[in-house]
N, C-alpha and C. Protein backbone atom coordinates (compact mmCIF):
# COMPACT_ATOMS: atom_id res chain seq x y z
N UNK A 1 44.27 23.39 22.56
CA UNK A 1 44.84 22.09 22.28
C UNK A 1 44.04 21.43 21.15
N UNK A 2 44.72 20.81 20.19
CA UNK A 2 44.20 20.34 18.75
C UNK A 2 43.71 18.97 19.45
N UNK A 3 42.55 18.95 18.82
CA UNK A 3 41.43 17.21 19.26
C UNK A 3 42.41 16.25 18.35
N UNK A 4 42.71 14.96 18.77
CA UNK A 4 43.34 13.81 18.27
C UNK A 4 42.36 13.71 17.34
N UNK A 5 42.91 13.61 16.69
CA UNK A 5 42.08 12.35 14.84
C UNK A 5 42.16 11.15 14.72
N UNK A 6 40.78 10.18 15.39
CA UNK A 6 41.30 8.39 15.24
C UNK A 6 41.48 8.50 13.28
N UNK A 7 42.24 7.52 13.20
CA UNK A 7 42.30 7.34 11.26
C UNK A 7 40.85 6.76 11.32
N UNK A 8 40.52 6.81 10.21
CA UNK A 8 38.73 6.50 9.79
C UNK A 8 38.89 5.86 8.23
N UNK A 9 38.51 4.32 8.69
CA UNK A 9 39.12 3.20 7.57
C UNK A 9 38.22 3.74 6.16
N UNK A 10 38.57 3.83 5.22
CA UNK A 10 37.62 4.00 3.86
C UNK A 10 36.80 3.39 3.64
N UNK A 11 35.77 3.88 2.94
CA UNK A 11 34.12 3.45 2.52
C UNK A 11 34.91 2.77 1.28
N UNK A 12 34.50 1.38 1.67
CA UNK A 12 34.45 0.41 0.34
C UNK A 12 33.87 1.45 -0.92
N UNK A 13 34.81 1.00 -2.12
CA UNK A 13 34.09 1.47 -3.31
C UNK A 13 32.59 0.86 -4.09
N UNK A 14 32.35 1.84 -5.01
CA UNK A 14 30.78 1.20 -5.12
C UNK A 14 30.33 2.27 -5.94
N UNK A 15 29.14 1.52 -6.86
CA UNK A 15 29.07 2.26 -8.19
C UNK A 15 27.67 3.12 -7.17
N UNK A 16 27.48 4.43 -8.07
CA UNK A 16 26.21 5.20 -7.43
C UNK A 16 26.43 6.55 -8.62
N UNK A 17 24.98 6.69 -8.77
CA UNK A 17 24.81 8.12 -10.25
C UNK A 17 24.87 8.98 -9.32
N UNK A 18 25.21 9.81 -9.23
CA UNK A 18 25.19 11.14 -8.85
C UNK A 18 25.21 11.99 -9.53
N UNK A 19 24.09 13.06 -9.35
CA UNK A 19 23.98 14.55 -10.15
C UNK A 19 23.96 15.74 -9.49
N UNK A 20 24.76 16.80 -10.10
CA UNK A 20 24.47 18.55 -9.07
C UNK A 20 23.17 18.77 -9.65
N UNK A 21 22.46 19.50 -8.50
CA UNK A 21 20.73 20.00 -9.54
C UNK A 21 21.18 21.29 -8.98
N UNK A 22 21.16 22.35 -9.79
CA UNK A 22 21.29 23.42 -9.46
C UNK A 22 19.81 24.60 -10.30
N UNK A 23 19.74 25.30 -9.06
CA UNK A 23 18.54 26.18 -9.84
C UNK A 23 17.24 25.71 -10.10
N UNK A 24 17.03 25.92 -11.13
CA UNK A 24 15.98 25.55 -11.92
C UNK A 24 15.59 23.85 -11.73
N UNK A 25 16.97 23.32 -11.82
CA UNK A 25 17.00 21.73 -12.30
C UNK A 25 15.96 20.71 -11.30
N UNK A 26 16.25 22.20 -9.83
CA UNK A 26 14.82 21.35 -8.58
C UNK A 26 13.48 21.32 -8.93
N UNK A 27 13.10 22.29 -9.87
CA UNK A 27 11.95 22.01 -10.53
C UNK A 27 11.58 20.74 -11.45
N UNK A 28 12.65 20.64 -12.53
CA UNK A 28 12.56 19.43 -13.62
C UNK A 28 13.24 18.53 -12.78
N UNK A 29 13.89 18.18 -12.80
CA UNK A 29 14.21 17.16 -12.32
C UNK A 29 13.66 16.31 -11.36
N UNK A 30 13.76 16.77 -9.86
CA UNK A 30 13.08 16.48 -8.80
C UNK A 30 11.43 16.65 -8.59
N UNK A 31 11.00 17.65 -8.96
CA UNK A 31 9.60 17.80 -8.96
C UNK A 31 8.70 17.20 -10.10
N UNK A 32 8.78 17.35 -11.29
CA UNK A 32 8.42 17.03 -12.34
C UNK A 32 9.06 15.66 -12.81
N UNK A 33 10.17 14.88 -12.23
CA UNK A 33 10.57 13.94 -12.72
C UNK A 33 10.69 13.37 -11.76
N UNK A 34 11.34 12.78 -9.83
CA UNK A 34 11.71 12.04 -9.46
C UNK A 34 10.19 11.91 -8.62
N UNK A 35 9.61 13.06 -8.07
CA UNK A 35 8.45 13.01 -7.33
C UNK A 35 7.34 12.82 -7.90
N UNK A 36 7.04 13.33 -9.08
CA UNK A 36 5.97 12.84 -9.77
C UNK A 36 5.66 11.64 -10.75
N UNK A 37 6.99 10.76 -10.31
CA UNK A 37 6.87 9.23 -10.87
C UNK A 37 6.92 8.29 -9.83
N UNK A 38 6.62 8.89 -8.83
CA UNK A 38 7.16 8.31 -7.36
C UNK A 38 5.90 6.72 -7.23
N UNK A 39 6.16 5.76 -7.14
CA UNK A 39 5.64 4.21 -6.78
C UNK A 39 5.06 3.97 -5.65
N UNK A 40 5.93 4.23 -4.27
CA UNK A 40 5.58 3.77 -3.28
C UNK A 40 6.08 4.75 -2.08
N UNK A 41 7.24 5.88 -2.57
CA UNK A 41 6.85 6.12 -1.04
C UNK A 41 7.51 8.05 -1.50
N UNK A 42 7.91 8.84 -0.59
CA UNK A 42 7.79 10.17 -0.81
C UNK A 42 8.32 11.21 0.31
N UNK A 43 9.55 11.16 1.00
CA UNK A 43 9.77 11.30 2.88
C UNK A 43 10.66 13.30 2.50
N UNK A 44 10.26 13.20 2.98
CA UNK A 44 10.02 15.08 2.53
C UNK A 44 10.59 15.82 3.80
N UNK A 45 11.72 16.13 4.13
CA UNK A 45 12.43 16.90 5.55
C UNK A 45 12.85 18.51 4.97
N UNK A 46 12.14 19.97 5.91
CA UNK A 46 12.31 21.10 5.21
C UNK A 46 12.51 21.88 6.21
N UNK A 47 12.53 23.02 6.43
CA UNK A 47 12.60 23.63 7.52
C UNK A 47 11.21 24.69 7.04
N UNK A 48 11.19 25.39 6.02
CA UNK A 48 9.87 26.08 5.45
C UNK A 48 8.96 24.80 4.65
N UNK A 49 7.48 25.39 5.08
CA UNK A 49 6.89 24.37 4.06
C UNK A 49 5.33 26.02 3.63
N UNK A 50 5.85 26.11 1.95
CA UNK A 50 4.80 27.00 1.46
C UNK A 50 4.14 26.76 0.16
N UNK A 51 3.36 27.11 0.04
CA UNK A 51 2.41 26.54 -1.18
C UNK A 51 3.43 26.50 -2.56
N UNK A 52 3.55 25.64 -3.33
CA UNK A 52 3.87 25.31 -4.54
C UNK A 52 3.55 25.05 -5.73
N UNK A 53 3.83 26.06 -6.64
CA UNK A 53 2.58 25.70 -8.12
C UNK A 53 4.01 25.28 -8.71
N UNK A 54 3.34 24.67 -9.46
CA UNK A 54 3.74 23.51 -10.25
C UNK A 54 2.68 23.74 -11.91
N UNK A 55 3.52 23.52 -13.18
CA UNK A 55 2.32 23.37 -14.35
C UNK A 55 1.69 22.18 -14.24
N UNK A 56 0.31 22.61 -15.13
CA UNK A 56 -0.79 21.19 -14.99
C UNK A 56 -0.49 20.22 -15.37
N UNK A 57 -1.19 19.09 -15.42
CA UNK A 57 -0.76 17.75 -16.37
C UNK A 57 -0.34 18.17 -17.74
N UNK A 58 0.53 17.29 -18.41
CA UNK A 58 0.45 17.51 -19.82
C UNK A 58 -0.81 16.49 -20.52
N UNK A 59 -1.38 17.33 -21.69
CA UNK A 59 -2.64 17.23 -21.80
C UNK A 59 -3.96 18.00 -21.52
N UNK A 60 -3.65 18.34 -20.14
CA UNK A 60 -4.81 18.77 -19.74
C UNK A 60 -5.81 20.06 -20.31
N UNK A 61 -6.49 21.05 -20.38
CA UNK A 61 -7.30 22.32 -20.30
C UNK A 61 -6.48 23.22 -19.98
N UNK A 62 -5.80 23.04 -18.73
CA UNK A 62 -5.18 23.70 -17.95
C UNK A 62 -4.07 24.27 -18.28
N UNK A 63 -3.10 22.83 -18.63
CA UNK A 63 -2.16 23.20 -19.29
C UNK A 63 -2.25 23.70 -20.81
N UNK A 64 -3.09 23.76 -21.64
CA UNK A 64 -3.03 24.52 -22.69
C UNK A 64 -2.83 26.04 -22.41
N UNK A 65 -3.79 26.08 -21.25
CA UNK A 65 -4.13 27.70 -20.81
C UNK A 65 -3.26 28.54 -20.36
N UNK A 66 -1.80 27.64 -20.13
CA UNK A 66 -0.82 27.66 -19.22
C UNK A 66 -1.04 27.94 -17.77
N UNK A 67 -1.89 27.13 -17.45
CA UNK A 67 -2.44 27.81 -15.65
C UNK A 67 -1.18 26.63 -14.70
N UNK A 68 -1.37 26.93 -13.74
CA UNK A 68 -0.71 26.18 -12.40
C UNK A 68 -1.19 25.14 -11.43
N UNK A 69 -0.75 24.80 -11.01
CA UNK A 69 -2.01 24.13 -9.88
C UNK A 69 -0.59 23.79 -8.53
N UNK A 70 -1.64 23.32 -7.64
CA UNK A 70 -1.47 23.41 -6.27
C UNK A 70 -0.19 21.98 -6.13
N UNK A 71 1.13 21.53 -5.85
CA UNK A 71 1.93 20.29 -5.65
C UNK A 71 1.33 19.30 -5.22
N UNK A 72 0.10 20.24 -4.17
CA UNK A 72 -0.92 18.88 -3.21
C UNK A 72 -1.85 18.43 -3.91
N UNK A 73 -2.22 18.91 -5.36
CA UNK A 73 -3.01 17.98 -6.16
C UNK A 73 -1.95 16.61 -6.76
N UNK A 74 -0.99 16.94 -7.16
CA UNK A 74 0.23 15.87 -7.18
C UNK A 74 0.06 14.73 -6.18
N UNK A 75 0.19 15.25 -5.20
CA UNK A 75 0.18 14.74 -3.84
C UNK A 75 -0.73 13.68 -3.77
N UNK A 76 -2.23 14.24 -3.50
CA UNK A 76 -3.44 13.65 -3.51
C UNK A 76 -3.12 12.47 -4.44
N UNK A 77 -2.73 12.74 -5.89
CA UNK A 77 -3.43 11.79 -6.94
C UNK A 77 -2.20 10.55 -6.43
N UNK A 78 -0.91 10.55 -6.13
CA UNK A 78 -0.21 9.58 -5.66
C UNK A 78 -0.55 8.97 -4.61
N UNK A 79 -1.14 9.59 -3.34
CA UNK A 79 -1.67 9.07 -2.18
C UNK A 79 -2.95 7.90 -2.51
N UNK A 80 -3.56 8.68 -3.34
CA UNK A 80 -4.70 7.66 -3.87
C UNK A 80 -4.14 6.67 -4.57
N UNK A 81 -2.88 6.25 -5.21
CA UNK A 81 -2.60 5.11 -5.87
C UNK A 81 -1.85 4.41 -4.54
N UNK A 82 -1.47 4.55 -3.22
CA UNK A 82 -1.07 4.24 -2.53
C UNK A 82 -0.05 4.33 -1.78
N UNK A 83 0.54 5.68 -2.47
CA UNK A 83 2.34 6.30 -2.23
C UNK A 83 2.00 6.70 -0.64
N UNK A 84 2.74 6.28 -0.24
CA UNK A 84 3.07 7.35 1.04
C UNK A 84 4.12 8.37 0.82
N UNK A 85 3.68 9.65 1.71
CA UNK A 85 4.04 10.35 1.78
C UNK A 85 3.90 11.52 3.04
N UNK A 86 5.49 11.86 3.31
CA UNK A 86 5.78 11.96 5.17
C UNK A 86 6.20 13.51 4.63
N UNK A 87 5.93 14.76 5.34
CA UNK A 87 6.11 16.01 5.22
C UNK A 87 7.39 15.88 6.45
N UNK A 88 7.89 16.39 7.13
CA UNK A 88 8.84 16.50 8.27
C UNK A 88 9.26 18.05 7.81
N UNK A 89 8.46 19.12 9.23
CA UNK A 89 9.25 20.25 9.15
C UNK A 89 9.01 20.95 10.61
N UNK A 90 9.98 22.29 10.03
CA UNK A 90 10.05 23.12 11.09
C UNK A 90 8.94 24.58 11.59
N UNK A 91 8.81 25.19 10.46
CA UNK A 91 7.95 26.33 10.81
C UNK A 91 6.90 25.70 10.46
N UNK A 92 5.92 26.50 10.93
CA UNK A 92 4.30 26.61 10.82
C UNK A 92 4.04 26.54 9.10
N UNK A 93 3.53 25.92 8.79
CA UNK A 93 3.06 25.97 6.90
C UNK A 93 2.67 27.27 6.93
N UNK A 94 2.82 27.95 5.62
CA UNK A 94 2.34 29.16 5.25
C UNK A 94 1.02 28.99 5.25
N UNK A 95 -0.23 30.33 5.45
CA UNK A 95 -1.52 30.29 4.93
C UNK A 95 -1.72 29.47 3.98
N UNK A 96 -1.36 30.24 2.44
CA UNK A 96 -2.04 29.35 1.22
C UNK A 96 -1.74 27.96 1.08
N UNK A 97 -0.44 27.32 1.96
CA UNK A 97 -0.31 26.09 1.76
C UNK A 97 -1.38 25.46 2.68
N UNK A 98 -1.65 25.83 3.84
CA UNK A 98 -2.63 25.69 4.87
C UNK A 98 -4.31 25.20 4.03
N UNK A 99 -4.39 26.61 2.88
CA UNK A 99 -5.80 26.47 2.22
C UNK A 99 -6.18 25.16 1.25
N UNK A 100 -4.61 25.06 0.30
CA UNK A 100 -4.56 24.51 -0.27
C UNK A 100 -5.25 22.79 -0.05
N UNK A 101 -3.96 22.88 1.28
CA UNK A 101 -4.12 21.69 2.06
C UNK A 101 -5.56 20.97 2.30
N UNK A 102 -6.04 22.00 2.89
CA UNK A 102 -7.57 21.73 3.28
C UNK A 102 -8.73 21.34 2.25
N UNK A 103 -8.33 22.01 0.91
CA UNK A 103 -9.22 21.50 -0.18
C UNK A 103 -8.95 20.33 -0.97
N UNK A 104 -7.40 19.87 -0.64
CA UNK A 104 -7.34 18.53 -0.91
C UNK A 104 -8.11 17.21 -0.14
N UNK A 105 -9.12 17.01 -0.58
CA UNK A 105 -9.52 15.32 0.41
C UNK A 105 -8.86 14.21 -0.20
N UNK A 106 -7.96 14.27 -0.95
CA UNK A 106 -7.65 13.22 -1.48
C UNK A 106 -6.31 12.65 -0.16
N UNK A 107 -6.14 13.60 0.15
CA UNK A 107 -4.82 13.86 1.14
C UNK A 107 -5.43 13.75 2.83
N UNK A 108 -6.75 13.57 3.07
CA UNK A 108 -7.31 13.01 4.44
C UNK A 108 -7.18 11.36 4.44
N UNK A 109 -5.88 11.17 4.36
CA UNK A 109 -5.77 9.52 4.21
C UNK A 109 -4.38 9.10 5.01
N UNK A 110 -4.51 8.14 5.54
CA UNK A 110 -3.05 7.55 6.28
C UNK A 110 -1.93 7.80 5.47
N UNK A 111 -2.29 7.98 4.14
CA UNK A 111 -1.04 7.87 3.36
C UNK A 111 -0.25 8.93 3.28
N UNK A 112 -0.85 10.29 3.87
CA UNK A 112 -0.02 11.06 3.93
C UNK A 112 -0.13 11.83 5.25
N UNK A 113 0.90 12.02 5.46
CA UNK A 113 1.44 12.99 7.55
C UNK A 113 2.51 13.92 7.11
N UNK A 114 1.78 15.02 8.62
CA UNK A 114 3.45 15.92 8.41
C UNK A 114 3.24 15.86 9.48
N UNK A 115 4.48 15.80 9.86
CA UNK A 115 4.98 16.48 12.02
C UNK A 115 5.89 17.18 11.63
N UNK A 116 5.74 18.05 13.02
CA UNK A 116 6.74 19.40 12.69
C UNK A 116 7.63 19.43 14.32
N UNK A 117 8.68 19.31 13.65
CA UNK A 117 9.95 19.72 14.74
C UNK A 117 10.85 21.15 14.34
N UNK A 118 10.70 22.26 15.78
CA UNK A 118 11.56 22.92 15.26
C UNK A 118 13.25 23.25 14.92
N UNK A 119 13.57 21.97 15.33
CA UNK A 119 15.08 21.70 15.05
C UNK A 119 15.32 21.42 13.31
N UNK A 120 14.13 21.10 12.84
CA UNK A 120 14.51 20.24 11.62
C UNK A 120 15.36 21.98 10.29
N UNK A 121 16.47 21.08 10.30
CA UNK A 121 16.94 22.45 9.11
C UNK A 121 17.39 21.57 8.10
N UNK A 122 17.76 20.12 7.99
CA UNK A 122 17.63 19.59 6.88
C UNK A 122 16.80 19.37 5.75
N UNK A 123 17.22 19.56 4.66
CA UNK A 123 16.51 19.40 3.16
C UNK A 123 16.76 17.90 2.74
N UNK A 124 15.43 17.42 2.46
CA UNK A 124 16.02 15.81 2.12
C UNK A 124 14.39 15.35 1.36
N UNK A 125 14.71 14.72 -0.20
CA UNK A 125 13.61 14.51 -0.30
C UNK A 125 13.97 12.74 -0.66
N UNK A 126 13.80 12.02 -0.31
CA UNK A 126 13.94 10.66 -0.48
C UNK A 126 12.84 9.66 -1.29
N UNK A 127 12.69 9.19 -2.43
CA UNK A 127 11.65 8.71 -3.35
C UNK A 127 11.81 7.28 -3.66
N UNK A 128 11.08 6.57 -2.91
CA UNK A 128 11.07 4.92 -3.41
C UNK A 128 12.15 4.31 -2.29
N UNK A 129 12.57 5.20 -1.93
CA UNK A 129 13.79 4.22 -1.32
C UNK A 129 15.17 3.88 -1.95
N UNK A 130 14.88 4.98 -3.18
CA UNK A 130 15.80 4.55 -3.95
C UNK A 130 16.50 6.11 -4.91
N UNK A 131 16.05 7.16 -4.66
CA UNK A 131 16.51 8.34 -5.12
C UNK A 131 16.50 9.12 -4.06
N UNK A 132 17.11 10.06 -3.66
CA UNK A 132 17.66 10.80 -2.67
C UNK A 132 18.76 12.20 -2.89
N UNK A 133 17.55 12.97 -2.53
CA UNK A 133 18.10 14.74 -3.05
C UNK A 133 18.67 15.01 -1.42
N UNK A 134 19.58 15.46 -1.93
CA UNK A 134 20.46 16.32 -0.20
C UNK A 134 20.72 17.82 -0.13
N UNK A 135 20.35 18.99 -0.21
CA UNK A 135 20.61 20.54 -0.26
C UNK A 135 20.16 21.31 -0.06
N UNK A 136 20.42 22.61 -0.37
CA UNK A 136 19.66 23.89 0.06
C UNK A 136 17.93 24.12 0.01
N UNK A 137 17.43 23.57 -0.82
CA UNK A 137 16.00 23.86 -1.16
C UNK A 137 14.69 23.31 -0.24
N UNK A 138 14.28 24.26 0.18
CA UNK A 138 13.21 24.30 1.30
C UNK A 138 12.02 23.68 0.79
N UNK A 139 10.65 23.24 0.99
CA UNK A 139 9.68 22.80 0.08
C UNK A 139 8.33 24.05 0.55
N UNK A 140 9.07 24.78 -0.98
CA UNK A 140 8.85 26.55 -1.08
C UNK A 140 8.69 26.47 -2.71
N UNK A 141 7.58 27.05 -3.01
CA UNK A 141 7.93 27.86 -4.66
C UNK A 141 8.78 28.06 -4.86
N UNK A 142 10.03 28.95 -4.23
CA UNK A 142 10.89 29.75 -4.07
C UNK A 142 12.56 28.81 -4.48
N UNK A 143 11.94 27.37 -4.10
CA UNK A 143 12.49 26.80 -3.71
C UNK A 143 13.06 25.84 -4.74
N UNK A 144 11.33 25.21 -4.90
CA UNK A 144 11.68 24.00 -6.06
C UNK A 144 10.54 24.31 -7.00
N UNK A 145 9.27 25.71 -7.06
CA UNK A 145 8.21 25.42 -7.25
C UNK A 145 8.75 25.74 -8.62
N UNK A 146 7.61 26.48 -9.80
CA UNK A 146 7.96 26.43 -11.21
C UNK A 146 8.07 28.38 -11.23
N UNK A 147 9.07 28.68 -10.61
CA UNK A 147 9.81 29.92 -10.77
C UNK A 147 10.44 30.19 -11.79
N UNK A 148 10.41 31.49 -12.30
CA UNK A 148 11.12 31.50 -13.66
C UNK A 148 12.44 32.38 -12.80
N UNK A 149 13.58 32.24 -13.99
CA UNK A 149 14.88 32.03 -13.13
C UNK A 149 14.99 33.59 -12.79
N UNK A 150 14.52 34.41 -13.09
CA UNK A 150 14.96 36.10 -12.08
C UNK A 150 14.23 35.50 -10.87
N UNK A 151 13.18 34.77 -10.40
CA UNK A 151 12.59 35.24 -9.51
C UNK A 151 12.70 33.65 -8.27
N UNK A 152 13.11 32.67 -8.56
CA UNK A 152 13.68 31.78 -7.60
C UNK A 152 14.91 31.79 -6.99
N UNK A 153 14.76 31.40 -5.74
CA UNK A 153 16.11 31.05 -5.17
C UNK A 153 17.32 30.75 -5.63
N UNK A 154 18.65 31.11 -5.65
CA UNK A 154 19.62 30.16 -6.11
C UNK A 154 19.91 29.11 -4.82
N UNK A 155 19.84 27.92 -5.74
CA UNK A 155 19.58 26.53 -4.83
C UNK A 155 20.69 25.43 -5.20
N UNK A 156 21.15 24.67 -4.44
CA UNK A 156 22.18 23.31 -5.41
C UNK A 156 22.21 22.60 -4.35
N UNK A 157 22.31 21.25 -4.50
CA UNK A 157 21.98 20.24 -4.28
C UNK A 157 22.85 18.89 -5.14
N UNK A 158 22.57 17.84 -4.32
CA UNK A 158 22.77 16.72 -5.50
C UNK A 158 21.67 15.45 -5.38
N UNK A 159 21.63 14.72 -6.43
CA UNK A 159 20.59 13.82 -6.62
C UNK A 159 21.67 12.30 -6.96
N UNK A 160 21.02 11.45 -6.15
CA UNK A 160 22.22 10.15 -5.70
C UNK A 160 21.07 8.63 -5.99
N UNK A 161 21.80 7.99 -6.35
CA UNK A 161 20.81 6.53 -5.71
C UNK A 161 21.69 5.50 -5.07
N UNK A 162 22.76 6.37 -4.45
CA UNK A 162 23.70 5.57 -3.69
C UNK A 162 22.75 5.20 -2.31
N UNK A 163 22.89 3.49 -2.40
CA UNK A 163 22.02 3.04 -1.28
C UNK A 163 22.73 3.30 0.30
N UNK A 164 23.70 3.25 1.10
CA UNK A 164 24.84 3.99 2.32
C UNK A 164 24.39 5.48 1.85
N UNK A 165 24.19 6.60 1.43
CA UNK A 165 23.58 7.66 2.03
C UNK A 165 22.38 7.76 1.77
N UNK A 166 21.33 6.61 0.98
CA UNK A 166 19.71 6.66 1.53
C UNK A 166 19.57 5.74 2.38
N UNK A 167 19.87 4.79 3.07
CA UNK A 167 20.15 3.70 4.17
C UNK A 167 20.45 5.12 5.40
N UNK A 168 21.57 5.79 5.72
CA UNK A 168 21.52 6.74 6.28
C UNK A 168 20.95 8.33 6.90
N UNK A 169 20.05 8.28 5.26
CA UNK A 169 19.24 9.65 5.80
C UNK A 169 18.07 9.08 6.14
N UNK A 170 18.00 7.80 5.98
CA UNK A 170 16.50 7.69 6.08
C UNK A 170 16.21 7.47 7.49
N UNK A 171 17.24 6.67 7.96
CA UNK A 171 17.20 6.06 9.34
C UNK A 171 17.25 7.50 10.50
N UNK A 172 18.29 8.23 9.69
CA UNK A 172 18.32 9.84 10.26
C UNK A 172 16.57 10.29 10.68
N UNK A 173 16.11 10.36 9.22
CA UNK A 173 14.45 10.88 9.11
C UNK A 173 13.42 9.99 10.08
N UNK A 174 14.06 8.91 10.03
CA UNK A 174 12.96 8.28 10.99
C UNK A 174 13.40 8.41 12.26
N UNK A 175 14.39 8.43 12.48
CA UNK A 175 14.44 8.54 14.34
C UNK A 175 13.70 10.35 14.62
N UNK A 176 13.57 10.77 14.06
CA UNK A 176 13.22 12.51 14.19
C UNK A 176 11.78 12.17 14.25
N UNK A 177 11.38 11.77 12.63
CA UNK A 177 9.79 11.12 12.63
C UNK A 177 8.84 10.78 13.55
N UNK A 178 9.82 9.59 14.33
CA UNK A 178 9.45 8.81 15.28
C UNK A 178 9.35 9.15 16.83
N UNK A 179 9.88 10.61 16.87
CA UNK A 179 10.24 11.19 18.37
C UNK A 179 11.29 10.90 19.10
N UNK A 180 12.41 9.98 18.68
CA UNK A 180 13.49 9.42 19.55
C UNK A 180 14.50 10.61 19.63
N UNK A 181 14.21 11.64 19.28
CA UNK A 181 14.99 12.67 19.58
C UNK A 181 14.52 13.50 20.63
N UNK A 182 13.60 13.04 20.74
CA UNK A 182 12.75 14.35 21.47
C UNK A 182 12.82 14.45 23.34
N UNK A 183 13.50 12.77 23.90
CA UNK A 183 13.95 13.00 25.09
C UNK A 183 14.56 13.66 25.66
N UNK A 184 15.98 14.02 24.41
CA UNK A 184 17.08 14.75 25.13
C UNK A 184 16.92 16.16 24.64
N UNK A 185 16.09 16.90 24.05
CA UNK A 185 15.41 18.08 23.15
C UNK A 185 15.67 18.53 24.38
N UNK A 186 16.63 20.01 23.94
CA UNK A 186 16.59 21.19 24.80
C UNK A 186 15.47 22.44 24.44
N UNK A 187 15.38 22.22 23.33
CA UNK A 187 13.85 22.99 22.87
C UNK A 187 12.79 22.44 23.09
N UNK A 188 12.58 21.33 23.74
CA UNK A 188 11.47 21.05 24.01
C UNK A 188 9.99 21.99 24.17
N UNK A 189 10.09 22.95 25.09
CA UNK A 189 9.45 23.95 25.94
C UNK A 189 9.14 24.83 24.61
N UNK A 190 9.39 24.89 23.47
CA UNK A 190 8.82 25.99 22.57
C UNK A 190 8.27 24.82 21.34
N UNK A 191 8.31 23.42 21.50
CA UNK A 191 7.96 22.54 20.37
C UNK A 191 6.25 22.61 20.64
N UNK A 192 5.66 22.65 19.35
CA UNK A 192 3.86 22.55 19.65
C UNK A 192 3.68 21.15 19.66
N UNK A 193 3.98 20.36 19.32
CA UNK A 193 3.38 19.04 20.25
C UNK A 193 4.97 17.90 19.64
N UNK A 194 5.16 17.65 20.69
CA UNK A 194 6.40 16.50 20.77
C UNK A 194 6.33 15.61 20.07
N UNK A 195 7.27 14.47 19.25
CA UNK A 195 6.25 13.71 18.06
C UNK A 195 6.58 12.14 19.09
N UNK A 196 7.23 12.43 20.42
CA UNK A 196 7.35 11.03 21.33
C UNK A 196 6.11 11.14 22.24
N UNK A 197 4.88 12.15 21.90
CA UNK A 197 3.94 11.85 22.16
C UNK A 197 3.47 12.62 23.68
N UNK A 198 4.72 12.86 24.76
CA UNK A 198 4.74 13.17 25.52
C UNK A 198 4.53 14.81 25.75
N UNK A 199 4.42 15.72 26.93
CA UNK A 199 4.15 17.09 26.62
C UNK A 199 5.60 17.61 26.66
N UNK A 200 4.80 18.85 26.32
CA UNK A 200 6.31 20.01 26.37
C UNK A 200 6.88 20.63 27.48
């Protein structure tokens, strides 16, 4: 038997940029342009989380040399101007992101957390409160890191500053964040620590 369809009144119209990022474009665009100009805040939902090189500053030694460096030096230097920034994932971080992690102290600061739920399969990187990526790309080299195109993922996505779907994912990200999901969690029993604080 076919489920009834209530009618579902239309979303008022309303101006909002929207872009496809496909491929490559998660690198420039999003990494190199929306995250690394990021002001005040940085809310990061993945299901993989693995180390990410990224090229050096422009300017730098480094980058003459063409060397790489770690996303969590990114990280660090925004945390220290005061950005927050929220990891939200599912698997265990890879080793080298693990190492990485650890040699950042800039990143032993309130300003930045990850909790890990294993339900989380959404991709969502949300910046300022005011840019908002929705798609395939995990926060993986593979993913968004600086892959040359034989050897990254094919990835697509879109990039919005429509305020009704960042008003929506965010509130999404925070009830997960916050543990309010975690009462009615049928996985509970395989989660490594509940983020409502309570056991497994």
């Amino acid at each position: 038997m076919a489920k009834l369809r209530l009618p579902v009144a239309p979303l008022a119209q309303r101006a909002a940029k929207v872009s496809l990022v496909v491929d490559a474009a998660h690198y420039d665009d999003l990494v190199m342009g929306v995250i690394a100009k990021a002001k005040t805040s940085i809310w990061i939902a993945t299901a993989n989380v693995k180390e990410m090189r990224i090229e050096a500053p422009i300017g730098s030694t480094a980058r003459a040399r063409g060397k790489y460096a770690s996303i969590l030096e990114t990280f660090s230097s925004l945390a220290k101007r005061g950005v927050e920034i929220r990891l939200l994932h599912a698997a265990t971080p890879s080793r080298p992101f693990r190492a990485a992690l650890a040699a950042q102290d800039g990143l032993r600061t309130r300003a930045f957390a990850m909790r890990q739920c294993p339900r989380v399969h959404l991709k969502v990187i949300a910046v300022d409160g005011d840019a908002l990526y929705l798609g395939s790309a995990n926060f993986t080299g593979a993913g968004l890191g600086a892959k040359g195109d034989g050897r990254r993922n094919f990835e697509m996505g879109i990039l919005t500053d429509d305020e009704i779907l960042l008003d929506a994912t965010q509130a999404r990200f925070e009830r997960i964040w916050s543990g309010k999901e975690c009462g009615a969690c049928k996985l509970r029993h395989v989660c490594p620590k509940p983020l409502d604080g309570g056991k497994r």
